[in-house]
C-alpha atoms as a PDB file:
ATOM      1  CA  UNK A   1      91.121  49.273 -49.945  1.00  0.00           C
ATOM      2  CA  UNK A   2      93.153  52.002 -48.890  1.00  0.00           C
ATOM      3  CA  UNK A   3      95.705  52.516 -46.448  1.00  0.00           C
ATOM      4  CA  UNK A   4      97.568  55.607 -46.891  1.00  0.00           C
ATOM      5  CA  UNK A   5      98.651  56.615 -43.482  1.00  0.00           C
ATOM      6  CA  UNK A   6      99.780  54.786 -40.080  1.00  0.00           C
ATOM      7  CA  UNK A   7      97.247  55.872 -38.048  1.00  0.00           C
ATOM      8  CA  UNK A   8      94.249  53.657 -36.478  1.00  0.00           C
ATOM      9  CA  UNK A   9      91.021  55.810 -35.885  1.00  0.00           C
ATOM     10  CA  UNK A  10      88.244  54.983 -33.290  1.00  0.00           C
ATOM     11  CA  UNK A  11      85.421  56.529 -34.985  1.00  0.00           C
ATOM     12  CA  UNK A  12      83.391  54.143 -37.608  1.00  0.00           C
ATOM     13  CA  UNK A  13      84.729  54.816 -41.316  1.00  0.00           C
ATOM     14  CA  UNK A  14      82.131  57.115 -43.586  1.00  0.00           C
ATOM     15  CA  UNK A  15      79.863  55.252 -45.747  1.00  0.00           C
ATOM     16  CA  UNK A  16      79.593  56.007 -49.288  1.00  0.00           C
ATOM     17  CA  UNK A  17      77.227  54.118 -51.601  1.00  0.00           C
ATOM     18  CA  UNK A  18      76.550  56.074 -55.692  1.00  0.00           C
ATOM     19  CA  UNK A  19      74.544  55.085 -57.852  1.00  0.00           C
ATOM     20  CA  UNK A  20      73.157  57.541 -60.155  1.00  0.00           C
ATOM     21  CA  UNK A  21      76.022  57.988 -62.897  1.00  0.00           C
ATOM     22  CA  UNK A  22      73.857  60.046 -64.721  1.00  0.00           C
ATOM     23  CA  UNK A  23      73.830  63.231 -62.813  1.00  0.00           C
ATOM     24  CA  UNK A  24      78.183  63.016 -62.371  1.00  0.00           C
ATOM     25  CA  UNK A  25      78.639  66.362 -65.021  1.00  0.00           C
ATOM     26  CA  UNK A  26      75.804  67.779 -64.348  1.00  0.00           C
ATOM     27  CA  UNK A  27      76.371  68.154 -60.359  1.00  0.00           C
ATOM     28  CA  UNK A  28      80.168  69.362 -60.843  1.00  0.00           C
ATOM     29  CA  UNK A  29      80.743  70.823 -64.174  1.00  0.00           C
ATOM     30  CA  UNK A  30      81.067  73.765 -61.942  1.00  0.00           C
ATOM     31  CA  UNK A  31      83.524  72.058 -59.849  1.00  0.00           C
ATOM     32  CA  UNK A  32      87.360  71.558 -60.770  1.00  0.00           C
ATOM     33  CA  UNK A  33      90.493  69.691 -58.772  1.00  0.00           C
ATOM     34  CA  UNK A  34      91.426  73.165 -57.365  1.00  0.00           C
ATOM     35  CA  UNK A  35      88.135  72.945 -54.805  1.00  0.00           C
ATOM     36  CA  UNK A  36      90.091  70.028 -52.846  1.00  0.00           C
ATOM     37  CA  UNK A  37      93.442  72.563 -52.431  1.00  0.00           C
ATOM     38  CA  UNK A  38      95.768  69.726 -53.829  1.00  0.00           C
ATOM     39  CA  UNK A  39      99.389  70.595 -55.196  1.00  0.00           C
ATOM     40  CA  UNK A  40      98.501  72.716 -58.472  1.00  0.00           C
ATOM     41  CA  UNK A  41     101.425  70.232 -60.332  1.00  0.00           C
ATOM     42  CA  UNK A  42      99.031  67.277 -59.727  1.00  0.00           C
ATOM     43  CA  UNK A  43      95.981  69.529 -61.221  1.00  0.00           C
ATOM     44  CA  UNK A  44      98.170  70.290 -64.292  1.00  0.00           C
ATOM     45  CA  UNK A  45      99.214  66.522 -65.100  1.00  0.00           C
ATOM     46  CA  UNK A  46      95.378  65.652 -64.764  1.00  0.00           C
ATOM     47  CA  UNK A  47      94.373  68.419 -67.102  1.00  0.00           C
ATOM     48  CA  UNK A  48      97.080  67.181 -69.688  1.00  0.00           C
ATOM     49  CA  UNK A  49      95.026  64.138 -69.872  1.00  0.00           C
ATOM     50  CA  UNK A  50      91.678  66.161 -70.381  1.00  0.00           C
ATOM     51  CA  UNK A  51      90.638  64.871 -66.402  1.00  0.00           C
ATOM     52  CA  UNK A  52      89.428  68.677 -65.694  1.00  0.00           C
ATOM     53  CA  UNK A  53      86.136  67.879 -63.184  1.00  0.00           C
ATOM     54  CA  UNK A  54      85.758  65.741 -60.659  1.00  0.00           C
ATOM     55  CA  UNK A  55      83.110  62.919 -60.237  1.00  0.00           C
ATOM     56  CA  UNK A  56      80.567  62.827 -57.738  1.00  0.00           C
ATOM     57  CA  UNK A  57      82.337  59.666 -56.416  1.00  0.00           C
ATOM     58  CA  UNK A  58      85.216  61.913 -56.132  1.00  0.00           C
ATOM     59  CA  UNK A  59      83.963  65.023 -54.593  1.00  0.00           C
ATOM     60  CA  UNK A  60      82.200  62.790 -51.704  1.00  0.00           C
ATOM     61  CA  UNK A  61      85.459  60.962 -51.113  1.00  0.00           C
ATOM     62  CA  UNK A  62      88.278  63.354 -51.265  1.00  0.00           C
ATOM     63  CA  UNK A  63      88.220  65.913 -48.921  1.00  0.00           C
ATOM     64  CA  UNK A  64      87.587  63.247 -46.344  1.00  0.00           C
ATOM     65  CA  UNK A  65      90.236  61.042 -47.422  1.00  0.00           C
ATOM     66  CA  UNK A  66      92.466  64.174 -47.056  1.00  0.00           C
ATOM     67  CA  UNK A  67      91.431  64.998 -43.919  1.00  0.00           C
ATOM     68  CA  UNK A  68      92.803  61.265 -42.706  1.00  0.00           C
ATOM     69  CA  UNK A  69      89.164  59.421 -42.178  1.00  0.00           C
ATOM     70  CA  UNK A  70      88.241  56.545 -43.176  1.00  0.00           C
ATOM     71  CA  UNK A  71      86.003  55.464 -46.015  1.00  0.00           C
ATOM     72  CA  UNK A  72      84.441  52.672 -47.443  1.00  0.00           C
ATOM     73  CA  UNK A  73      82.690  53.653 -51.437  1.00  0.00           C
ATOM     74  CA  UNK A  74      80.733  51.135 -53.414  1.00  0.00           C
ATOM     75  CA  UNK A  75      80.422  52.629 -56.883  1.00  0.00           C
ATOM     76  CA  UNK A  76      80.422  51.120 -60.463  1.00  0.00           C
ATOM     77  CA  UNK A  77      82.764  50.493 -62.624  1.00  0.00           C
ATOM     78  CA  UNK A  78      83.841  53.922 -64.637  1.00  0.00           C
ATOM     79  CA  UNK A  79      83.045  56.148 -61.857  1.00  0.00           C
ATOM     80  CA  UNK A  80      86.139  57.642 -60.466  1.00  0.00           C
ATOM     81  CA  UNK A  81      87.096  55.231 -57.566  1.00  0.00           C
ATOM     82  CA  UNK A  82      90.782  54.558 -58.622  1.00  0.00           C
ATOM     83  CA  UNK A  83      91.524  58.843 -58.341  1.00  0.00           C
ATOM     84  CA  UNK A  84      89.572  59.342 -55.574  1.00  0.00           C
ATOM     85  CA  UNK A  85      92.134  57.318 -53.283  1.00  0.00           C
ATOM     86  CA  UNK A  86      94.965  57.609 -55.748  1.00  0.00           C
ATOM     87  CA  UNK A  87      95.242  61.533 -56.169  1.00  0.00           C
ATOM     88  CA  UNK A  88      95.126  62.086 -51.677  1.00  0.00           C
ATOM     89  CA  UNK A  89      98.099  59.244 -51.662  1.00  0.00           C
ATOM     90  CA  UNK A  90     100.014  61.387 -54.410  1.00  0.00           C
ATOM     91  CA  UNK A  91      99.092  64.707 -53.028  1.00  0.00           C
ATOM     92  CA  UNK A  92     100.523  63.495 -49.187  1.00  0.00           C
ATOM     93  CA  UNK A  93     103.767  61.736 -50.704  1.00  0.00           C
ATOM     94  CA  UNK A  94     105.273  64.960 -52.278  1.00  0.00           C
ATOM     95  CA  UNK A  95     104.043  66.877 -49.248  1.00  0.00           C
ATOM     96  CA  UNK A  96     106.830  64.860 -47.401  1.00  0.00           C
ATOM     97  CA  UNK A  97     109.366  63.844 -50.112  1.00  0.00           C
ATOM     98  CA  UNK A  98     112.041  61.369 -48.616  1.00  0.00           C
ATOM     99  CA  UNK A  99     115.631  60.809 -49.546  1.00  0.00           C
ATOM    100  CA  UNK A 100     117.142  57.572 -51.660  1.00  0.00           C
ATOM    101  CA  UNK A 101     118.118  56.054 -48.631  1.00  0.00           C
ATOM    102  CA  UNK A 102     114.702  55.796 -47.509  1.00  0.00           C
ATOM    103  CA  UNK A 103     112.593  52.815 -48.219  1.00  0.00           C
ATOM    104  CA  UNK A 104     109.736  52.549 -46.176  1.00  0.00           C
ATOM    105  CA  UNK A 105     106.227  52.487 -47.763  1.00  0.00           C
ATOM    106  CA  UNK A 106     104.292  54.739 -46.820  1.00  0.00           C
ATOM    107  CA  UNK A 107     101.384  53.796 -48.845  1.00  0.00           C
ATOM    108  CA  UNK A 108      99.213  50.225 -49.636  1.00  0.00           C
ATOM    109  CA  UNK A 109      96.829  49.549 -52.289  1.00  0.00           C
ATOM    110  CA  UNK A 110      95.539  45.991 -52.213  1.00  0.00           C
ATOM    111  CA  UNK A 111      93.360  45.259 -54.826  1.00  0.00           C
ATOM    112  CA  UNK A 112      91.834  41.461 -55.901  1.00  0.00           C
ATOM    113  CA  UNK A 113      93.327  40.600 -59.268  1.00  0.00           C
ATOM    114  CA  UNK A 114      96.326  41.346 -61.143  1.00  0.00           C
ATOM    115  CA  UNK A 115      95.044  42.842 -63.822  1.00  0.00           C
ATOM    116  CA  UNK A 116      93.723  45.496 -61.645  1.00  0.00           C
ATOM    117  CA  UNK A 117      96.611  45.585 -59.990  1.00  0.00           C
ATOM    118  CA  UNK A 118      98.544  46.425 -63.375  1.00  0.00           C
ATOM    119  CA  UNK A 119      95.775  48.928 -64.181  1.00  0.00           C
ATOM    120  CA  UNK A 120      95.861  50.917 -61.026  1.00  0.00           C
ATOM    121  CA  UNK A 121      99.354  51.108 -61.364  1.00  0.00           C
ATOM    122  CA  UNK A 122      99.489  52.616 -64.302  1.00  0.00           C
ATOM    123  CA  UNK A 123      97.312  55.284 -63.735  1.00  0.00           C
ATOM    124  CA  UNK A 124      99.195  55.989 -60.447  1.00  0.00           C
ATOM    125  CA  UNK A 125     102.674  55.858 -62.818  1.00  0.00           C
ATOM    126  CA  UNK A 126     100.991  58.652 -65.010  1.00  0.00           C
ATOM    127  CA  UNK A 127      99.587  60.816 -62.651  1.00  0.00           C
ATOM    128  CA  UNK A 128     102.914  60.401 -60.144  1.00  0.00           C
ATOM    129  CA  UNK A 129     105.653  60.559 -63.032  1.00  0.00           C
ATOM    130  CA  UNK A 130     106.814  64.219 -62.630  1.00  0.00           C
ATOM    131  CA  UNK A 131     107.312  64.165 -58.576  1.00  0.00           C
ATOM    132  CA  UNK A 132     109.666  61.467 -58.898  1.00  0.00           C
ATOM    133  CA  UNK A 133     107.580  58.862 -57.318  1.00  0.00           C
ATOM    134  CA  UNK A 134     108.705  55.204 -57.535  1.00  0.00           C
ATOM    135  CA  UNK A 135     105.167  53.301 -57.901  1.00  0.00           C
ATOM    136  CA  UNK A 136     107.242  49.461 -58.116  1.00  0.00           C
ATOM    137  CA  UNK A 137     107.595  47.890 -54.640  1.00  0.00           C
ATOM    138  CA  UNK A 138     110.130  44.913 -54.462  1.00  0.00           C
ATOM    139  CA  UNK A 139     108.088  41.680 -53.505  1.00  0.00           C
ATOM    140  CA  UNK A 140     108.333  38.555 -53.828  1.00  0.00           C
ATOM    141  CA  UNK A 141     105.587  35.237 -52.967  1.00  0.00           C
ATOM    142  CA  UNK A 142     106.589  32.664 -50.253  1.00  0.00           C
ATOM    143  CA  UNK A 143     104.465  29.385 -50.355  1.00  0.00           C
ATOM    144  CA  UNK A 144     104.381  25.848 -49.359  1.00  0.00           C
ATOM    145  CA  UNK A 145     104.672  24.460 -52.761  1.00  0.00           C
ATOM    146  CA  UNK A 146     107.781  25.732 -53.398  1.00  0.00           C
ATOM    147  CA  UNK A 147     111.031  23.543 -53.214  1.00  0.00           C
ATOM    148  CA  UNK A 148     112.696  24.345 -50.130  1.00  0.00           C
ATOM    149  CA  UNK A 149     115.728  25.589 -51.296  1.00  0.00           C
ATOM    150  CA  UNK A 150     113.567  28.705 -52.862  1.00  0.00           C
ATOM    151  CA  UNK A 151     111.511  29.297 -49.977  1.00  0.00           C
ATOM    152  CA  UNK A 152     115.230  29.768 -47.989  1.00  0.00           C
ATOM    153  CA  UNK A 153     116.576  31.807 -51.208  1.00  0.00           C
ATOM    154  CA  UNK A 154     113.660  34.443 -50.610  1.00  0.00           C
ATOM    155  CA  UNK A 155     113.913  34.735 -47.252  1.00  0.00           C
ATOM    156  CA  UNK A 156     117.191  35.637 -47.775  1.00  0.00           C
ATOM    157  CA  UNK A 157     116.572  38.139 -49.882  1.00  0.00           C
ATOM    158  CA  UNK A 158     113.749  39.475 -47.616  1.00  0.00           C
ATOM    159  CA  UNK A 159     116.424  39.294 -44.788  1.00  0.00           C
ATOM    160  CA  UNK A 160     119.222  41.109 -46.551  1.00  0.00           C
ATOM    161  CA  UNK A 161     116.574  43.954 -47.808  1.00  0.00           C
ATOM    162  CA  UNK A 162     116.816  42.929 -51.159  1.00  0.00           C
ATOM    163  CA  UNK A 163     112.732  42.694 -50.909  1.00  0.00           C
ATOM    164  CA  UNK A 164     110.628  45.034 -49.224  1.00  0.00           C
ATOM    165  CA  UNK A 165     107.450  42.991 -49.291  1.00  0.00           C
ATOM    166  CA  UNK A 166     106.128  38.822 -48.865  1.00  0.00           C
ATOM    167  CA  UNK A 167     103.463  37.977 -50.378  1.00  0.00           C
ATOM    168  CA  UNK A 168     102.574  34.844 -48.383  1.00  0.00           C
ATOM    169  CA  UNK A 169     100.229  31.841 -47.052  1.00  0.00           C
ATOM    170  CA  UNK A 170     100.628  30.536 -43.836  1.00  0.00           C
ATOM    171  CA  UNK A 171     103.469  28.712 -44.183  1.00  0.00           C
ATOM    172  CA  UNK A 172     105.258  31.960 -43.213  1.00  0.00           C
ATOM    173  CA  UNK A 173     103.317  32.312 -39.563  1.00  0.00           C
ATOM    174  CA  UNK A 174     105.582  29.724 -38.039  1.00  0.00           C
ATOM    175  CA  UNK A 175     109.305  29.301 -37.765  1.00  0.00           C
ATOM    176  CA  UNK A 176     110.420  32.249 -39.813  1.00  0.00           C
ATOM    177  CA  UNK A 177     112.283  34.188 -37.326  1.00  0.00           C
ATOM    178  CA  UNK A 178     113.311  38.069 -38.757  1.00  0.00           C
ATOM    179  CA  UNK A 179     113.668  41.833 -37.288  1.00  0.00           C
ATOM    180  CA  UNK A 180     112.553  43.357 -40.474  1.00  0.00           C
ATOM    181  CA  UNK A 181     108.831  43.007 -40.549  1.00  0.00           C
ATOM    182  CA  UNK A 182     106.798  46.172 -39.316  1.00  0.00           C
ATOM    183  CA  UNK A 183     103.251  45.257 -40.886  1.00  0.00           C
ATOM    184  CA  UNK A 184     101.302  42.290 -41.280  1.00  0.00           C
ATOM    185  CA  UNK A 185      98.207  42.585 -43.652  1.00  0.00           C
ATOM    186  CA  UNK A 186      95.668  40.080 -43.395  1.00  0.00           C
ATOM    187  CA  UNK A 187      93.844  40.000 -46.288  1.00  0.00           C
ATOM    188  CA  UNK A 188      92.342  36.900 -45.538  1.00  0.00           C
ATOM    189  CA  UNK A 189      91.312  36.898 -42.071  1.00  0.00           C
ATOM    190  CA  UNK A 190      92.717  33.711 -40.475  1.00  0.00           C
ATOM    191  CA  UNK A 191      90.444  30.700 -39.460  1.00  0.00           C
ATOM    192  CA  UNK A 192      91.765  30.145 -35.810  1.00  0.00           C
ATOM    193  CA  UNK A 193      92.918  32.606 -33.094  1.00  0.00           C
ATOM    194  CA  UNK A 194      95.805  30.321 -32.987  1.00  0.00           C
ATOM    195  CA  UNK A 195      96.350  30.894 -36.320  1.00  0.00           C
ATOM    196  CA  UNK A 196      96.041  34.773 -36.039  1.00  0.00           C
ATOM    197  CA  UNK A 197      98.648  35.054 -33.178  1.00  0.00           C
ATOM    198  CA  UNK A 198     101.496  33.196 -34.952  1.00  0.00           C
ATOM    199  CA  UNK A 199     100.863  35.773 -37.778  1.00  0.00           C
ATOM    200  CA  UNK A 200     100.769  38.638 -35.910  1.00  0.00           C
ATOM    201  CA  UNK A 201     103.694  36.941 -34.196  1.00  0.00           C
ATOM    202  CA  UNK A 202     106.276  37.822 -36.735  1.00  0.00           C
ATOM    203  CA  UNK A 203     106.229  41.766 -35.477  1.00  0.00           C
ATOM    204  CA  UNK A 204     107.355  42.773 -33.156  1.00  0.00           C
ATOM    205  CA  UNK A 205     110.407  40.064 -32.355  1.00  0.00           C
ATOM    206  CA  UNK A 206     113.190  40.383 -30.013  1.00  0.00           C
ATOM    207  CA  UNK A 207     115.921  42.590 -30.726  1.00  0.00           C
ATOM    208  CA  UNK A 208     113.457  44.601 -33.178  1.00  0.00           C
ATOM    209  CA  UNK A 209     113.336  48.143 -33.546  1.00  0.00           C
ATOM    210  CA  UNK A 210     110.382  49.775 -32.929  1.00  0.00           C
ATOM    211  CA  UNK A 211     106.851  48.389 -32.774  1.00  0.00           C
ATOM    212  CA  UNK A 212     105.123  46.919 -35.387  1.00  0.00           C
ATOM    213  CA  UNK A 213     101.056  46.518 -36.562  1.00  0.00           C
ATOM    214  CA  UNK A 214      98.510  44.121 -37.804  1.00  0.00           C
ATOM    215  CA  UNK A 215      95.940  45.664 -40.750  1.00  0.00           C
ATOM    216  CA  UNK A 216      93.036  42.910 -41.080  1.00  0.00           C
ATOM    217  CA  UNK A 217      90.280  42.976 -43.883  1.00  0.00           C
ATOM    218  CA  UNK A 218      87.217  41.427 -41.934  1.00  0.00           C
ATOM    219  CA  UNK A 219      84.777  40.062 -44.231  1.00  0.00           C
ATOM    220  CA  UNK A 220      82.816  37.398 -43.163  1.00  0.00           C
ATOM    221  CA  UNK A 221      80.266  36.621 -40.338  1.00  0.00           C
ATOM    222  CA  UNK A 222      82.435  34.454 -38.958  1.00  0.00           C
ATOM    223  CA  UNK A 223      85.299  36.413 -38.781  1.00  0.00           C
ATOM    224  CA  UNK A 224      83.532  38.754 -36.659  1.00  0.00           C
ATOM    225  CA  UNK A 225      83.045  36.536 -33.852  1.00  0.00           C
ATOM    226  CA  UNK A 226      86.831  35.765 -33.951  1.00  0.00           C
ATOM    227  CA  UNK A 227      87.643  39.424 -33.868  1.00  0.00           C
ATOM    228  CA  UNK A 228      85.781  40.441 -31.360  1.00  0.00           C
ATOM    229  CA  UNK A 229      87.154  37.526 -28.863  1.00  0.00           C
ATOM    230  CA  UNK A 230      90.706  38.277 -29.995  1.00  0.00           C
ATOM    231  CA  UNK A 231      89.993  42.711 -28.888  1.00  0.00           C
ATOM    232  CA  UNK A 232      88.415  41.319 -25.860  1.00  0.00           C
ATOM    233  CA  UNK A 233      90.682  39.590 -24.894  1.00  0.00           C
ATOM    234  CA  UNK A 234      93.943  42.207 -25.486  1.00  0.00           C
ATOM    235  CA  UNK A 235      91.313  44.605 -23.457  1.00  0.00           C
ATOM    236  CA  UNK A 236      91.157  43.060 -20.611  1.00  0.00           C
ATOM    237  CA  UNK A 237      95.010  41.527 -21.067  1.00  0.00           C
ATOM    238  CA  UNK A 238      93.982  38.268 -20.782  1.00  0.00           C
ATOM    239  CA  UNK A 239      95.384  34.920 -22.669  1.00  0.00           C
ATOM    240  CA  UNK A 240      92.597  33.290 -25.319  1.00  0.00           C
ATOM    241  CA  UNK A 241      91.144  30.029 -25.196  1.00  0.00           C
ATOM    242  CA  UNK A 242      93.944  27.203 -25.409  1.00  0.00           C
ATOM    243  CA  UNK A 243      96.528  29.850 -25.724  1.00  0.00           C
ATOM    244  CA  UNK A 244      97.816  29.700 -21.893  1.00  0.00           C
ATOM    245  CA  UNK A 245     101.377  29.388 -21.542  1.00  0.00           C
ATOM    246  CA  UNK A 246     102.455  26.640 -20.145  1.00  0.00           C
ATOM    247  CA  UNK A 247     105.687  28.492 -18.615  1.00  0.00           C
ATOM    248  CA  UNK A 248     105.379  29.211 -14.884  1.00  0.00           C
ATOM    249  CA  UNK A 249     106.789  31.772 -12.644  1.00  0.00           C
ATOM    250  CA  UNK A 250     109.813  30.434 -10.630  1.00  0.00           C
ATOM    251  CA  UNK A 251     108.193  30.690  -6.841  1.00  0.00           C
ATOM    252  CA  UNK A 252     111.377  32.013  -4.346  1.00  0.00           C
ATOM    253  CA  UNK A 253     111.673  27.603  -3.077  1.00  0.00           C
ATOM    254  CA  UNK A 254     112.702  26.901  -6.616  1.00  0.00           C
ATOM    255  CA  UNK A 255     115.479  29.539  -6.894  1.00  0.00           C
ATOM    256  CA  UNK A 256     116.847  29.121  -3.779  1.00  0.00           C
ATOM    257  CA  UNK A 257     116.772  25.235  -5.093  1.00  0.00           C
ATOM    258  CA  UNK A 258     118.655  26.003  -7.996  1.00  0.00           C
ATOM    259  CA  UNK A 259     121.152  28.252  -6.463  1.00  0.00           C
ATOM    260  CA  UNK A 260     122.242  25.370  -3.917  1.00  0.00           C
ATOM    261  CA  UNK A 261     122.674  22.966  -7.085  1.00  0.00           C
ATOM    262  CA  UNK A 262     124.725  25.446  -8.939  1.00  0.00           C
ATOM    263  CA  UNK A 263     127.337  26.218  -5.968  1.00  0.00           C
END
């Protein structure tokens, strides 16, 4: 999963679902990386590594990618899924190049395993190198089992700017109080409403610049159900079940009450 803009669309993401490997070169042998009108630089660097057509995978993918929709591809292993969201990131960073002084991310890949996460990362460093693209994001994990004195070392850091990114489990939701955080992914949807509004608790905080947003992977049945409570209920602007404050509106008899004790 992809996110390589800010944006949140209404309309349903495309579906894409190949299967048929075998026809890849013979449906776009005619086809090169030109047809998708991305900076000729990143065509030359894939045709120094003898990547000269794209897969089918690749040509459904692309062009809507660049055009900012969404997409969800199932496709095996070997068929072009790691360019087909890689080369539309690379293509839109140098498009907008940004200064040393800048450090937001403008781009997220979140993939399940390490060494995947190594992999994709090292095709993005090869295909990236000559636009001056940093690929390494500063992160660092925050659990529960760690000794205290750690978990308050990397906050810290995170606090200072030393870190860009927490990788974390719940313990983070509660009682971590900090200005910097602009996005919360959830990349395991949590189990409780209660749960999901002390995460997406930590944008947004007084004194913060800006707003800040919540990017959920929804996977399960069940999560469904909790989603779909949790949008009604920021609809119609009302509180959710066992989430009612508890602090009351002074009424005018209580102010003019405290005003005659404070004289």
């Amino acid at each position: 999963m992809t996110t390589a803009s800010s944006h949140i669309q209404s309309a349903p993401p495309s579906m894409l679902k190949h299967k048929d490997k075998g026809n890849d070169t013979a449906s776009t042998t005619k086809k090169t990386f030109n047809c998708f009108h991305i900076c000729p630089e990143l065509v030359e660097t894939l045709h120094s590594q003898n990547i000269i057509h794209p897969t089918t995978v690749q040509m459904q993918t692309i062009p809507k990618i660049l055009k900012g929709c969404n997409i969800l591809c199932a496709a095996e292993t070997g068929s072009g899924k790691t360019l087909a969201y890689l080369l539309p990131i690379i293509h839109r960073l140098q498009e907008e190049p940004f200064t040393d002084s800048e450090r937001n991310i403008r781009a997220v890949v979140v993939v399940p395993s390490r060494e995947l996460a190594e992999q994709v990362t090292s095709v993005a460093r090869s295909i990236s190198q000559r636009f001056g693209i940093e690929m390494g994001v500063r992160h660092m994990r925050l659990q529960g089992e760690m000794p205290a004195t750690m978990r308050e070392g990397i906050f810290r850091n995170f606090q200072r700017g030393s870190v860009d990114v927490l990788i974390c489990t719940d313990i983070a939701s509660r009682g971590l109080d900090t200005q910097r955080v602009g996005l919360i992914v959830n990349y395991d949807f949590p189990e409780t409403h209660t749960d999901y509004i002390h995460r997406a608790g930590r944008v947004g905080r007084a004194g913060g610049s800006g707003g800040g947003e919540v990017l959920s992977f929804v996977t399960h049945l069940w999560d469904v159900e909790l989603v779909q409570r949790i949008e009604t209920a920021a609809r119609r602007r009302t509180s959710l079940p066992g989430m009612e404050s508890e602090i009351q509106k002074p009424s005018n008899k209580t102010d003019v009450k405290e005003m005659e004790k404070n004289k």
